[in-house]
PDB file of N, CA and C in Angstrom:
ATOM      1  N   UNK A   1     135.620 212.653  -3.928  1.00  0.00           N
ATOM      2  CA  UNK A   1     136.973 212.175  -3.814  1.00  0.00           C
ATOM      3  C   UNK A   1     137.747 213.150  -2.930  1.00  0.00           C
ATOM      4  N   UNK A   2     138.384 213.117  -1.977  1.00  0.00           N
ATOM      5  CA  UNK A   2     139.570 213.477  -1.090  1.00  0.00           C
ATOM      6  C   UNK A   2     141.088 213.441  -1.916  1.00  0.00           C
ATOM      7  N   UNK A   3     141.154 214.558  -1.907  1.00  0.00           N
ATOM      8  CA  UNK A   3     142.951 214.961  -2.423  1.00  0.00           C
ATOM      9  C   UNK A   3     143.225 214.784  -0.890  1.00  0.00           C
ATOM     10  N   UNK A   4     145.240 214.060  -1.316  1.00  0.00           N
ATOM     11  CA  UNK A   4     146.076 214.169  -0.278  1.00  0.00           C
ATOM     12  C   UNK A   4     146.043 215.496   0.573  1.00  0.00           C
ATOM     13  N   UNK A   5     146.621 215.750   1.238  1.00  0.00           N
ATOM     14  CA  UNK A   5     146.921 216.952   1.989  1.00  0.00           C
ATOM     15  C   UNK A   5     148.384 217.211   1.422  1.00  0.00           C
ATOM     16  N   UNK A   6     149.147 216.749   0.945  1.00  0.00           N
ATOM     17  CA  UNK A   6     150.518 216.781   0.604  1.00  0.00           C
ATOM     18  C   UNK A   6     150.766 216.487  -1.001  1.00  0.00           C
ATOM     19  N   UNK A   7     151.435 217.085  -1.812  1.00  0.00           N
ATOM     20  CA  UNK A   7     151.441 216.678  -2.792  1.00  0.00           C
ATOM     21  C   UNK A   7     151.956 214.933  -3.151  1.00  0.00           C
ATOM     22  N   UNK A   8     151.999 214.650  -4.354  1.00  0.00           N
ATOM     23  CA  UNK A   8     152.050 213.377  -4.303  1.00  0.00           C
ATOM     24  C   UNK A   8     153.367 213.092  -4.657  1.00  0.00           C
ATOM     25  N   UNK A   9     154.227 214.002  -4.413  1.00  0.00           N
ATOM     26  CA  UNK A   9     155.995 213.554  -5.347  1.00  0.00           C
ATOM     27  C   UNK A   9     156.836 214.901  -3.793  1.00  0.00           C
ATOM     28  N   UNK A  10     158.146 214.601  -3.966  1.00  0.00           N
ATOM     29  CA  UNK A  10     158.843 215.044  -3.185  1.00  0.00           C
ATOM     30  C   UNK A  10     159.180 216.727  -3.723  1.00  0.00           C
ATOM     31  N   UNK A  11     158.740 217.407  -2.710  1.00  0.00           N
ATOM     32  CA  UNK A  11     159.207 218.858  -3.380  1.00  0.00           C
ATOM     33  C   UNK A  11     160.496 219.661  -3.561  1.00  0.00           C
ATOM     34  N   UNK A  12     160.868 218.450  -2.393  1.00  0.00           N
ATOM     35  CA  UNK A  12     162.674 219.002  -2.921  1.00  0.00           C
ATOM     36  C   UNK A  12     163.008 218.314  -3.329  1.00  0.00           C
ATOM     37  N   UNK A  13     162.721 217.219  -4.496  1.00  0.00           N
ATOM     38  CA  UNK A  13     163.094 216.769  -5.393  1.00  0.00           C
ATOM     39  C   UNK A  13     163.420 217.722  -6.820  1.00  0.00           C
ATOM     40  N   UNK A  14     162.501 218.508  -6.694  1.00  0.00           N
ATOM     41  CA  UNK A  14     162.364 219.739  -7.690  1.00  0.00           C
ATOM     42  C   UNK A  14     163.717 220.447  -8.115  1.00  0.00           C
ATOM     43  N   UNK A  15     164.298 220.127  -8.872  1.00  0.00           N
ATOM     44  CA  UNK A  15     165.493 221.031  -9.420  1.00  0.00           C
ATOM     45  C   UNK A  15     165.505 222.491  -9.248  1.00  0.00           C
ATOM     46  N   UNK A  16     166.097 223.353  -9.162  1.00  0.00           N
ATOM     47  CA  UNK A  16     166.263 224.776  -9.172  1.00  0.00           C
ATOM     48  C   UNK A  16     166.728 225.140 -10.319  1.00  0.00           C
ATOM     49  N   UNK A  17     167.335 224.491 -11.311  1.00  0.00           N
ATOM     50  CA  UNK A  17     168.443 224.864 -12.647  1.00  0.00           C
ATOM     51  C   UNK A  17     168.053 223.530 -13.309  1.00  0.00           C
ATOM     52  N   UNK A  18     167.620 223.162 -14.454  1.00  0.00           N
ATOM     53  CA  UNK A  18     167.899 222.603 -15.368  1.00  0.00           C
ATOM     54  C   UNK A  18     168.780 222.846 -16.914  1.00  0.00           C
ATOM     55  N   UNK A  19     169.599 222.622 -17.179  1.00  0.00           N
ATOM     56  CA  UNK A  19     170.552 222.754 -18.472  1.00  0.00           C
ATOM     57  C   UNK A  19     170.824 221.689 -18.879  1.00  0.00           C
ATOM     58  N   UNK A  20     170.832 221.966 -20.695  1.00  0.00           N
ATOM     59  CA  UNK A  20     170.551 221.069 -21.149  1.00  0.00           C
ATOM     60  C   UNK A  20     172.181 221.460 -22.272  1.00  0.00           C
ATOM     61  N   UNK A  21     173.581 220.394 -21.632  1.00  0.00           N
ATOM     62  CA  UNK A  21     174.881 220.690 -22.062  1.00  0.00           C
ATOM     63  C   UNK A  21     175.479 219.842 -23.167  1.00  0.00           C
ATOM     64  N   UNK A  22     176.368 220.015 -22.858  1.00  0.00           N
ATOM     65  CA  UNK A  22     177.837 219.530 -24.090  1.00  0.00           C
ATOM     66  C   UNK A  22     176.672 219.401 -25.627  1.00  0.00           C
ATOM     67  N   UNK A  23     176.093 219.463 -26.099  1.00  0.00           N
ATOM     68  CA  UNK A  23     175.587 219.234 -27.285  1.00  0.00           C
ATOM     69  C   UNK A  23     174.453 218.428 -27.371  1.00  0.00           C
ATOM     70  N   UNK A  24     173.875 218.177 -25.641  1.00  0.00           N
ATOM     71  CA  UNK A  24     172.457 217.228 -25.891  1.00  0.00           C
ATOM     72  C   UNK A  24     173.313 216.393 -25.211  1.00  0.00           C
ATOM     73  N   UNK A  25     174.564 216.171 -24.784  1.00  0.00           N
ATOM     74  CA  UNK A  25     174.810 214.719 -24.570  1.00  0.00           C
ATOM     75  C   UNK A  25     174.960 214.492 -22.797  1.00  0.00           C
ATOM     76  N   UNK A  26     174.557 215.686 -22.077  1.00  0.00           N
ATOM     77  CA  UNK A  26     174.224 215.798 -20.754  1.00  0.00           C
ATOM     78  C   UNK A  26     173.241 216.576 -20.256  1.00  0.00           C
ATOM     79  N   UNK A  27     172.518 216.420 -19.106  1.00  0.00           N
ATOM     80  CA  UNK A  27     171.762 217.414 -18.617  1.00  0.00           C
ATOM     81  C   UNK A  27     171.736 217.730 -17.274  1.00  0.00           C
ATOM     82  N   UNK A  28     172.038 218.668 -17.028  1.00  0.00           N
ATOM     83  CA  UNK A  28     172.936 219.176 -15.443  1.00  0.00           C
ATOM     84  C   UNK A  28     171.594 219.870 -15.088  1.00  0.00           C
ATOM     85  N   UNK A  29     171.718 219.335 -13.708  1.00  0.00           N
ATOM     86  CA  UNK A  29     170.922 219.549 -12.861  1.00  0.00           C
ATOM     87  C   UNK A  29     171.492 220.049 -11.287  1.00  0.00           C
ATOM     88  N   UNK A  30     170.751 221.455 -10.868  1.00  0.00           N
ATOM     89  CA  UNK A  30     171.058 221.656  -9.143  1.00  0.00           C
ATOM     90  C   UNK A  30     169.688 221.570  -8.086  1.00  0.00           C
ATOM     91  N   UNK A  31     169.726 221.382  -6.975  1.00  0.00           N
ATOM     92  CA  UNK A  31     168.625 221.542  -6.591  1.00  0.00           C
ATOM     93  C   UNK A  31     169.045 222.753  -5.272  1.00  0.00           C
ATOM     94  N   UNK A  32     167.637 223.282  -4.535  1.00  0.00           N
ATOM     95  CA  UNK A  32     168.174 224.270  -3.746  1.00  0.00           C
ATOM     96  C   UNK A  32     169.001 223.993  -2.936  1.00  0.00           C
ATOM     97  N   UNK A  33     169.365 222.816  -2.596  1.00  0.00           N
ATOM     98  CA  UNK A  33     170.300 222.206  -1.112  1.00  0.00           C
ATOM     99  C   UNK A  33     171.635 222.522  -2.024  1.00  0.00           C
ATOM    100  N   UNK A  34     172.182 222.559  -3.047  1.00  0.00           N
ATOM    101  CA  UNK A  34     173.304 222.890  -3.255  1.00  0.00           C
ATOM    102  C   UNK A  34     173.990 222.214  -4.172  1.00  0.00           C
ATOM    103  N   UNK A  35     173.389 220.995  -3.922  1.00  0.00           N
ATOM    104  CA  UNK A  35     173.884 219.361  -4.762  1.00  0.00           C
ATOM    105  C   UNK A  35     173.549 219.696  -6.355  1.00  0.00           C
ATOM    106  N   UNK A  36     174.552 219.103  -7.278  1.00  0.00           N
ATOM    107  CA  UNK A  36     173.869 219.152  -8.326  1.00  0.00           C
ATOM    108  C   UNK A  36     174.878 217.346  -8.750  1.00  0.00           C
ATOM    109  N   UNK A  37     174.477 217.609 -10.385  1.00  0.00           N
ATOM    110  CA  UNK A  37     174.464 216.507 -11.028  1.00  0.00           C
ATOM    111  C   UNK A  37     174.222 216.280 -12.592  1.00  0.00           C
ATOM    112  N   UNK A  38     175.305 215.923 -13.117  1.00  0.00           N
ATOM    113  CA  UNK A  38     175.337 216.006 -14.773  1.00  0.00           C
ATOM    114  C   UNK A  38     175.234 214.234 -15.285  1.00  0.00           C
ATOM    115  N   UNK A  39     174.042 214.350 -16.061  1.00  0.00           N
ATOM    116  CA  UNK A  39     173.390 213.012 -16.117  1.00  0.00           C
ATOM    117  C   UNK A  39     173.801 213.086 -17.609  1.00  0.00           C
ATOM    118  N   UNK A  40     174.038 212.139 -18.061  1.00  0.00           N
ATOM    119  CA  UNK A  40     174.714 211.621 -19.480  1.00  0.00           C
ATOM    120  C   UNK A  40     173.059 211.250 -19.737  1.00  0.00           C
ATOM    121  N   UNK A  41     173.362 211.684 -21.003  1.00  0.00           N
ATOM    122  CA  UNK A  41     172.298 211.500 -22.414  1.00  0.00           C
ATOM    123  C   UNK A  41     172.081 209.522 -22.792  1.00  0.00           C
ATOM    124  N   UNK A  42     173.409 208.908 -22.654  1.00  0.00           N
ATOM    125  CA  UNK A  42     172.810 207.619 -22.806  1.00  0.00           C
ATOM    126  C   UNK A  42     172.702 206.718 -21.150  1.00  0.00           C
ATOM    127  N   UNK A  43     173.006 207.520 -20.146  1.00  0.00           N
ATOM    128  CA  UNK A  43     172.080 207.128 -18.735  1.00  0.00           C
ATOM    129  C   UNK A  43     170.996 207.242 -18.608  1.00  0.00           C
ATOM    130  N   UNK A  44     170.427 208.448 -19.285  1.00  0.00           N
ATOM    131  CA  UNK A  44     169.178 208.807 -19.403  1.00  0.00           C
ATOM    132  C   UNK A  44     168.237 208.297 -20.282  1.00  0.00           C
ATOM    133  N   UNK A  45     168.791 207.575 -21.099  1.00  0.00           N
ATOM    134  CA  UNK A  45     168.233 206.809 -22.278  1.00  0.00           C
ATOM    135  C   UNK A  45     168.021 205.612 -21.623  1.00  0.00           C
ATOM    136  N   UNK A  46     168.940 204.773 -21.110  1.00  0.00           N
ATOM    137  CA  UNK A  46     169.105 203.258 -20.232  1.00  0.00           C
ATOM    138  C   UNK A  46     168.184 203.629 -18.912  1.00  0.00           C
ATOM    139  N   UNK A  47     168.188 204.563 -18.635  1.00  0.00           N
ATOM    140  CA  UNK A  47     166.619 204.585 -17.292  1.00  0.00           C
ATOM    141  C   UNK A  47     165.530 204.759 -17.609  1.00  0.00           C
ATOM    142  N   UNK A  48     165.354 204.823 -19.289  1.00  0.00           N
ATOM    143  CA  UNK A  48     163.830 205.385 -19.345  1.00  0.00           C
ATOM    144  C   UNK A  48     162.864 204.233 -18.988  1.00  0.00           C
ATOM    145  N   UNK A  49     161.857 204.407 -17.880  1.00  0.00           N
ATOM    146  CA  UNK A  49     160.962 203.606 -17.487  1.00  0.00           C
ATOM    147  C   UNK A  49     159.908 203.273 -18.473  1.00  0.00           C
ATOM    148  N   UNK A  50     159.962 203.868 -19.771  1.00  0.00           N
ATOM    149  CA  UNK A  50     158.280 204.075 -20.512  1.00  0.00           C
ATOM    150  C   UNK A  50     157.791 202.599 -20.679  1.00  0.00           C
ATOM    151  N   UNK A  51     156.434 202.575 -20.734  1.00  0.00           N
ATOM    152  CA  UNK A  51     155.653 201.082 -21.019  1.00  0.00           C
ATOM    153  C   UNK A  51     156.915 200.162 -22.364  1.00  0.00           C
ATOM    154  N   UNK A  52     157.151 200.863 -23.517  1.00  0.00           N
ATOM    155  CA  UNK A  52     158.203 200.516 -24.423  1.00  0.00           C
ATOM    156  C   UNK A  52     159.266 199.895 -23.849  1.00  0.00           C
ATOM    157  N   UNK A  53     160.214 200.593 -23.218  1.00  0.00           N
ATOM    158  CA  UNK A  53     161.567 200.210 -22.860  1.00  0.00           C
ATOM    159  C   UNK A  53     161.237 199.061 -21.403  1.00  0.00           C
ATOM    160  N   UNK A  54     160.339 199.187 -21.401  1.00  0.00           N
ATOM    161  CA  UNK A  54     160.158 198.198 -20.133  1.00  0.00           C
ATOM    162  C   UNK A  54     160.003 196.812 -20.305  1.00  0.00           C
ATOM    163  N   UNK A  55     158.944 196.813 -21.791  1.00  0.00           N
ATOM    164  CA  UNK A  55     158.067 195.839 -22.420  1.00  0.00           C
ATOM    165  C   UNK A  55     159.514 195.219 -23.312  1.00  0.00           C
ATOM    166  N   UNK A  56     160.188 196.047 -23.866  1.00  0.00           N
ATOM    167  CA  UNK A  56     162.148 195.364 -24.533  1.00  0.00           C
ATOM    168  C   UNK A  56     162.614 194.867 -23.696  1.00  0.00           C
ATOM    169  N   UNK A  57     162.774 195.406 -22.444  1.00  0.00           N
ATOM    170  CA  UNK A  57     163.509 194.925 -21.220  1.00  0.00           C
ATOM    171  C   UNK A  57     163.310 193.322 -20.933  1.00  0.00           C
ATOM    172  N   UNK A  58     161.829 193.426 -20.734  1.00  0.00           N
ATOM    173  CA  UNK A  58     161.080 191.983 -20.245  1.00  0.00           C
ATOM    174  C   UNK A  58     161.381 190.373 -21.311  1.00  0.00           C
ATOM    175  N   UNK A  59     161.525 191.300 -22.555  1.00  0.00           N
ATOM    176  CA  UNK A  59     161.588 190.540 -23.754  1.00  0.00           C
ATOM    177  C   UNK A  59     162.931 190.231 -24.230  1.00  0.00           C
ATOM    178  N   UNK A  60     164.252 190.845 -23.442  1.00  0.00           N
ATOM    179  CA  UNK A  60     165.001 190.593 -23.990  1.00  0.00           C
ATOM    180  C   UNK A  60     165.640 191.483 -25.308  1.00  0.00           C
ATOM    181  N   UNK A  61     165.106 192.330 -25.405  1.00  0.00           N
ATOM    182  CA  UNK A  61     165.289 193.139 -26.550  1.00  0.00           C
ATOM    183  C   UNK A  61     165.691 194.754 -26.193  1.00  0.00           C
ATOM    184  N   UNK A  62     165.946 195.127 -25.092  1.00  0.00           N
ATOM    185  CA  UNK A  62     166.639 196.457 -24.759  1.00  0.00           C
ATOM    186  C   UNK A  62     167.818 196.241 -25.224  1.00  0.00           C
ATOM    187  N   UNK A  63     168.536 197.644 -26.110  1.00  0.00           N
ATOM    188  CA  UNK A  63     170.021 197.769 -25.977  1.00  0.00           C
ATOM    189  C   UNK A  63     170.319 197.586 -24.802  1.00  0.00           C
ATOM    190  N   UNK A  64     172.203 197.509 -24.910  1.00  0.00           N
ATOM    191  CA  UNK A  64     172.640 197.147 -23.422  1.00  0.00           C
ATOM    192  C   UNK A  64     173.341 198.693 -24.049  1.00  0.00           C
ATOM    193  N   UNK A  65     173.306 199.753 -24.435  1.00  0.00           N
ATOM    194  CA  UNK A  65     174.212 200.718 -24.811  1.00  0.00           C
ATOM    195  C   UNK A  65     173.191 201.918 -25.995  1.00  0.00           C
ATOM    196  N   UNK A  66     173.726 203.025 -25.759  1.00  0.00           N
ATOM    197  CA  UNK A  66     172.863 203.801 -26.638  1.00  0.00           C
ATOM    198  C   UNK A  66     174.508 205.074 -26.678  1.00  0.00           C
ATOM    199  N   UNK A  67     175.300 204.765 -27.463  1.00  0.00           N
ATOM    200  CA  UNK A  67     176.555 205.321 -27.415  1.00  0.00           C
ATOM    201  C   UNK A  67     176.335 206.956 -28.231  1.00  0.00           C
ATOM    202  N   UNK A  68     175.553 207.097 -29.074  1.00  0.00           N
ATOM    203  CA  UNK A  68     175.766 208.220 -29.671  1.00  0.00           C
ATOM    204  C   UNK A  68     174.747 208.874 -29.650  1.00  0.00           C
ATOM    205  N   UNK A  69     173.766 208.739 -28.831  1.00  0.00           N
ATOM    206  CA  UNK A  69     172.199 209.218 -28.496  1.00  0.00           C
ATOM    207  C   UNK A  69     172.709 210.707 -28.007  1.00  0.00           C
ATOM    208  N   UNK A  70     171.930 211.776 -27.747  1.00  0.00           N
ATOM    209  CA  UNK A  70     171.681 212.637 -26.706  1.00  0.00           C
ATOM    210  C   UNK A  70     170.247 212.764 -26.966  1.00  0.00           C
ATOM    211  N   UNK A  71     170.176 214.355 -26.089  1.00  0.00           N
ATOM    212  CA  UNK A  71     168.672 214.589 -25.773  1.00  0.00           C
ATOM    213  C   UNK A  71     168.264 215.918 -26.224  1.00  0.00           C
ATOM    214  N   UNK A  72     167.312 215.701 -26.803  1.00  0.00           N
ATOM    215  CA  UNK A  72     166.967 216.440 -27.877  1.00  0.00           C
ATOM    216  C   UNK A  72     165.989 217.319 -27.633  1.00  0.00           C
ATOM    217  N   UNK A  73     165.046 216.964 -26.475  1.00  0.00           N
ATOM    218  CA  UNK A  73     163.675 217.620 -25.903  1.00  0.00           C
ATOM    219  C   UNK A  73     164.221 217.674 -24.765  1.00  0.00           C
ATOM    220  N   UNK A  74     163.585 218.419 -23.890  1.00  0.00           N
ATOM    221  CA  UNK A  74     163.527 218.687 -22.470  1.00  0.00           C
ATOM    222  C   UNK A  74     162.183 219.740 -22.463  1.00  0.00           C
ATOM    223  N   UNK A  75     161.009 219.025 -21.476  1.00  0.00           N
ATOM    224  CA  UNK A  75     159.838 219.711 -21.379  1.00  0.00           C
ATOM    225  C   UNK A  75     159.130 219.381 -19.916  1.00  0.00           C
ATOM    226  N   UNK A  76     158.828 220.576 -19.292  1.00  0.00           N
ATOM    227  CA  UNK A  76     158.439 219.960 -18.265  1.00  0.00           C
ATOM    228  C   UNK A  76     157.000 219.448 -18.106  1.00  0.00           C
ATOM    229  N   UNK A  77     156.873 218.336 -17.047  1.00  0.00           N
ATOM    230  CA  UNK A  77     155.618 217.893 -17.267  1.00  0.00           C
ATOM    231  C   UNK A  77     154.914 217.915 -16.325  1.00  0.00           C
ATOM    232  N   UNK A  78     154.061 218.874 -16.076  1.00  0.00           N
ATOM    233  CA  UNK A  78     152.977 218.802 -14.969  1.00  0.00           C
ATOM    234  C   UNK A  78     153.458 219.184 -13.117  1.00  0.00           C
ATOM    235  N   UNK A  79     154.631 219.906 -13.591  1.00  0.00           N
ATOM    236  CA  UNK A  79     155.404 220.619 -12.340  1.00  0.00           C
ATOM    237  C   UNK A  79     156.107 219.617 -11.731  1.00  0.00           C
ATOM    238  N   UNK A  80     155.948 218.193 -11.928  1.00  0.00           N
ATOM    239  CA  UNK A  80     156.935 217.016 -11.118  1.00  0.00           C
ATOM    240  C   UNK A  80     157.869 215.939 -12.309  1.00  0.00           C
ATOM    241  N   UNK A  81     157.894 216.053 -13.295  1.00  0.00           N
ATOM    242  CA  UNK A  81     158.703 215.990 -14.047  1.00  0.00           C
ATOM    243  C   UNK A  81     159.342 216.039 -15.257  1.00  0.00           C
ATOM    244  N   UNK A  82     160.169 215.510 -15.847  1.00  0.00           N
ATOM    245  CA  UNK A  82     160.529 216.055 -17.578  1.00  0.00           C
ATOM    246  C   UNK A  82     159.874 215.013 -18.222  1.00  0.00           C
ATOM    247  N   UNK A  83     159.657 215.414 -19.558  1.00  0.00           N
ATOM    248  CA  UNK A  83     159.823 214.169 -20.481  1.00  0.00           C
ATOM    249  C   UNK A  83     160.899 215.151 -21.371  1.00  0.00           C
ATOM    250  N   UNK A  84     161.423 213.783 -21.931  1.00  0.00           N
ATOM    251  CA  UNK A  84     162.746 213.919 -22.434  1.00  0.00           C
ATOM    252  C   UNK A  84     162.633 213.234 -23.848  1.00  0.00           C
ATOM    253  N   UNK A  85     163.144 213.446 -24.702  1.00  0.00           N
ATOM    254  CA  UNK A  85     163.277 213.148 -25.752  1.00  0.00           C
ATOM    255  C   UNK A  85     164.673 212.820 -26.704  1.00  0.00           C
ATOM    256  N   UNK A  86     164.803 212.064 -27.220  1.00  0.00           N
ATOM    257  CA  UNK A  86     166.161 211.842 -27.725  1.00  0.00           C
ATOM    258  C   UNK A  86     166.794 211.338 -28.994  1.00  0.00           C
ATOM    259  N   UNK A  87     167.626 211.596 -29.672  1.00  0.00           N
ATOM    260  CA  UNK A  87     167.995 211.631 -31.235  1.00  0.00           C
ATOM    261  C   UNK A  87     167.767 210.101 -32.095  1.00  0.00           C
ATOM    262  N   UNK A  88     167.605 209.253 -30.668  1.00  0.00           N
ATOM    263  CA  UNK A  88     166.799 208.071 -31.597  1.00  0.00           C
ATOM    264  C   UNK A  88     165.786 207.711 -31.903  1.00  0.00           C
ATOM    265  N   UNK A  89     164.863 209.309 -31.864  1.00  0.00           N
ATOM    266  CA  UNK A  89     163.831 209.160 -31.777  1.00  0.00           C
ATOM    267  C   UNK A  89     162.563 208.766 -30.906  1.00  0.00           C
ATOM    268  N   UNK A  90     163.178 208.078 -29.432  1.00  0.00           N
ATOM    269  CA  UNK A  90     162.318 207.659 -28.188  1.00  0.00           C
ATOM    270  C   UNK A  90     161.902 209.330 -27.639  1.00  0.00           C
ATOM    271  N   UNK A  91     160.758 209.431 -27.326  1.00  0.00           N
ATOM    272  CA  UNK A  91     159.989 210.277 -26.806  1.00  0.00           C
ATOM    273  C   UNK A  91     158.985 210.053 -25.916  1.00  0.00           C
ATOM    274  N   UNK A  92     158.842 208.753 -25.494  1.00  0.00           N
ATOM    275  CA  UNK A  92     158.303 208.372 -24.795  1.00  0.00           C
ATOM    276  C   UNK A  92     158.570 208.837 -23.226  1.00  0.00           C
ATOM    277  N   UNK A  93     159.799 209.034 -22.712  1.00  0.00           N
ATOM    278  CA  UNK A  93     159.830 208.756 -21.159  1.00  0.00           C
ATOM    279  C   UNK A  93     159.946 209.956 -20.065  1.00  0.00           C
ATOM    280  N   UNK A  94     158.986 209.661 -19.350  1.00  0.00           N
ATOM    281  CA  UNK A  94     158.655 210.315 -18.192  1.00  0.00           C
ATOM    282  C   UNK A  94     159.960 210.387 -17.218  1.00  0.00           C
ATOM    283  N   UNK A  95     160.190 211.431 -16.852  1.00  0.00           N
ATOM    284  CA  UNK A  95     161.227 211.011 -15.862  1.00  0.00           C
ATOM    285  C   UNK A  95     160.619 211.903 -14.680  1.00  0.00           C
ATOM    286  N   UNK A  96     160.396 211.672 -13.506  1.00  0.00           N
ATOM    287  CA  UNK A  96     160.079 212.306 -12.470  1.00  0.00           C
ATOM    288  C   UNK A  96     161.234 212.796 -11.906  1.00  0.00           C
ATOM    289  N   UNK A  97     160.912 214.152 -11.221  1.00  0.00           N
ATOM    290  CA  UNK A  97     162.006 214.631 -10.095  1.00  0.00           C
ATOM    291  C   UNK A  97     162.817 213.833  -9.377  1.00  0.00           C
ATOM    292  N   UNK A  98     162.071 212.720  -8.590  1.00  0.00           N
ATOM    293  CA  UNK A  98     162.283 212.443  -7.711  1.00  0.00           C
ATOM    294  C   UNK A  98     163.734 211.284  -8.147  1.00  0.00           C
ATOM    295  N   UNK A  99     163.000 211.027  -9.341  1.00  0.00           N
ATOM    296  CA  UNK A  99     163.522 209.824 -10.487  1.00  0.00           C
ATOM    297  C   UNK A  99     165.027 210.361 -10.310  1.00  0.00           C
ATOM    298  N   UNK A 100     165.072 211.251 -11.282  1.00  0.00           N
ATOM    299  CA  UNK A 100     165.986 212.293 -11.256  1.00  0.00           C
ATOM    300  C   UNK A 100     166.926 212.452 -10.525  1.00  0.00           C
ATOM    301  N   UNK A 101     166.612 212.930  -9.622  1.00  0.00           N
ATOM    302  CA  UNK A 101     167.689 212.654  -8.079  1.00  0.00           C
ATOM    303  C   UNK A 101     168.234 211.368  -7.450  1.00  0.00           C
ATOM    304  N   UNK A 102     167.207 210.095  -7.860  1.00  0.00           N
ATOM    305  CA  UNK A 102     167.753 209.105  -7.741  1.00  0.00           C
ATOM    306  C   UNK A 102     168.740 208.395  -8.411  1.00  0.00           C
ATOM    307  N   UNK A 103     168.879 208.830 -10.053  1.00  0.00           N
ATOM    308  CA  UNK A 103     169.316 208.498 -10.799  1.00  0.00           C
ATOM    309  C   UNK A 103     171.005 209.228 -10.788  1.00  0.00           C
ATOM    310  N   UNK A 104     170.761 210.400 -10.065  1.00  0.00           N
ATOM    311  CA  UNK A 104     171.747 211.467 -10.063  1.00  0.00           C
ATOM    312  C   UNK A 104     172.503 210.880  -8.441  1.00  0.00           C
ATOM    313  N   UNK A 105     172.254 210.912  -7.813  1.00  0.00           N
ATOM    314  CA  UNK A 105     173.250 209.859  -6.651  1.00  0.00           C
ATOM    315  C   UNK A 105     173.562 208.508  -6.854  1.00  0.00           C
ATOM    316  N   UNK A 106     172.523 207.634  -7.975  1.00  0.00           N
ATOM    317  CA  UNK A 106     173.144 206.224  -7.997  1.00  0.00           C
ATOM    318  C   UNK A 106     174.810 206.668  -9.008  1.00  0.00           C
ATOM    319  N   UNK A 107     175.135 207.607  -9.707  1.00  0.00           N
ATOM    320  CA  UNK A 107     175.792 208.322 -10.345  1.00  0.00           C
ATOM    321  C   UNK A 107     177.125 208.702  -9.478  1.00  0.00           C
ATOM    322  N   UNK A 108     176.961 209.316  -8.739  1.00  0.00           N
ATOM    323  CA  UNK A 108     177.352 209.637  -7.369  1.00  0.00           C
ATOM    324  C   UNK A 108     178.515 208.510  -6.708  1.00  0.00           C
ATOM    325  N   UNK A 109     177.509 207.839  -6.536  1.00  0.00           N
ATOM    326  CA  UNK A 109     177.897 206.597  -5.737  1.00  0.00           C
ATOM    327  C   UNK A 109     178.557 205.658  -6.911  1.00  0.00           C
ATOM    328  N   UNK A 110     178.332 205.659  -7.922  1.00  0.00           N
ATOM    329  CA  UNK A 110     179.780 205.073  -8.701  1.00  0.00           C
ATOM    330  C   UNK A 110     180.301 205.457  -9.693  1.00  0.00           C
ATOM    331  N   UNK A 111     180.853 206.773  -9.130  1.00  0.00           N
ATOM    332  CA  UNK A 111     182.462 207.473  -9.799  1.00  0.00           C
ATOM    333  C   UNK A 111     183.384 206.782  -8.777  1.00  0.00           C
ATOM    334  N   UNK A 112     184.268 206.534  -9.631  1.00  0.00           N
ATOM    335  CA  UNK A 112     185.417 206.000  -8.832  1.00  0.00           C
ATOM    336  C   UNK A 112     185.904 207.297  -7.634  1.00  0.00           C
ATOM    337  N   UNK A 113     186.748 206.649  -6.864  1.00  0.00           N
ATOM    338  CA  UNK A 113     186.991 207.205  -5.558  1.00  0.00           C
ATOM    339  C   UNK A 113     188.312 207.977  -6.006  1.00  0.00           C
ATOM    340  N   UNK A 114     188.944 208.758  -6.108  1.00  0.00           N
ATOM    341  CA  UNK A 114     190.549 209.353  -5.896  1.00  0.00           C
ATOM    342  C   UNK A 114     191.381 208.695  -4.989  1.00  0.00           C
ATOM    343  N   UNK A 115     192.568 208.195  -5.305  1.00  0.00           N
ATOM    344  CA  UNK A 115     193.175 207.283  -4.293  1.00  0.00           C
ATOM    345  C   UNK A 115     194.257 208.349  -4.116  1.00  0.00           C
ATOM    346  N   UNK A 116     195.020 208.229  -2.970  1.00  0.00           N
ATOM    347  CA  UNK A 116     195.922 209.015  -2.645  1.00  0.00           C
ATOM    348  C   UNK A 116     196.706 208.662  -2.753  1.00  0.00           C
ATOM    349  N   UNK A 117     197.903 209.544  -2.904  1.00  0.00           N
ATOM    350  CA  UNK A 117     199.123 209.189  -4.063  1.00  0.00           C
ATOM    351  C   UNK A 117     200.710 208.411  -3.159  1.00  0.00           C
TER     352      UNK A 117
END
């Protein structure tokens, strides 16, 4: 078998700082470019990709809300991403770096704007 020449996930996807804030109910993230990003505990719950939340999704049976969740684990997994864990007990979900950063600009992109006065 032939390995890539390149790893298989983005390397500056890779956080520089992970913290894990307000009481579990965020987890702030920077990466070396400068950017960072504080991801809410029930965003992070509503993105989990795992076979579970996917298989609710399909069925009709995902919450539309996880209001009093945070995150309870933070472990890294295999140098490209977390699994995360959380007070309702889901422990299932993988979240990749790359995930991560995506999840952290769709974030980005809708905070409201400051209007000028």
């Amino acid at each position: 078998m032939r390995l890539p020449a390149e790893p298989p996930f983005d390397p500056d996807a890779i956080p520089s700082t992970i913290v894990l804030a307000a009481g579990g109910r965020a987890l702030r993230l920077t990466w070396a470019g400068g950017s960072a990003a504080t991801l809410g505990a029930e965003a992070l719950r509503l993105g989990c990709r795992c076979a579970w939340c996917t298989r609710d999704r399909i069925q009709g049976r995902f919450p539309a809300g996880f209001e009093a969740v945070t995150v309870t684990q933070v472990a890294p997994l295999g140098g490209y991403a977390l699994h995360l864990g959380f007070s309702d007990g889901h422990a299932r979900g993988i979240y990749p770096f790359a995930y991560l950063r995506d999840l952290a600009r769709e974030a980005r992109a809708t905070e409201p704007t400051p209007r000028a006065a």
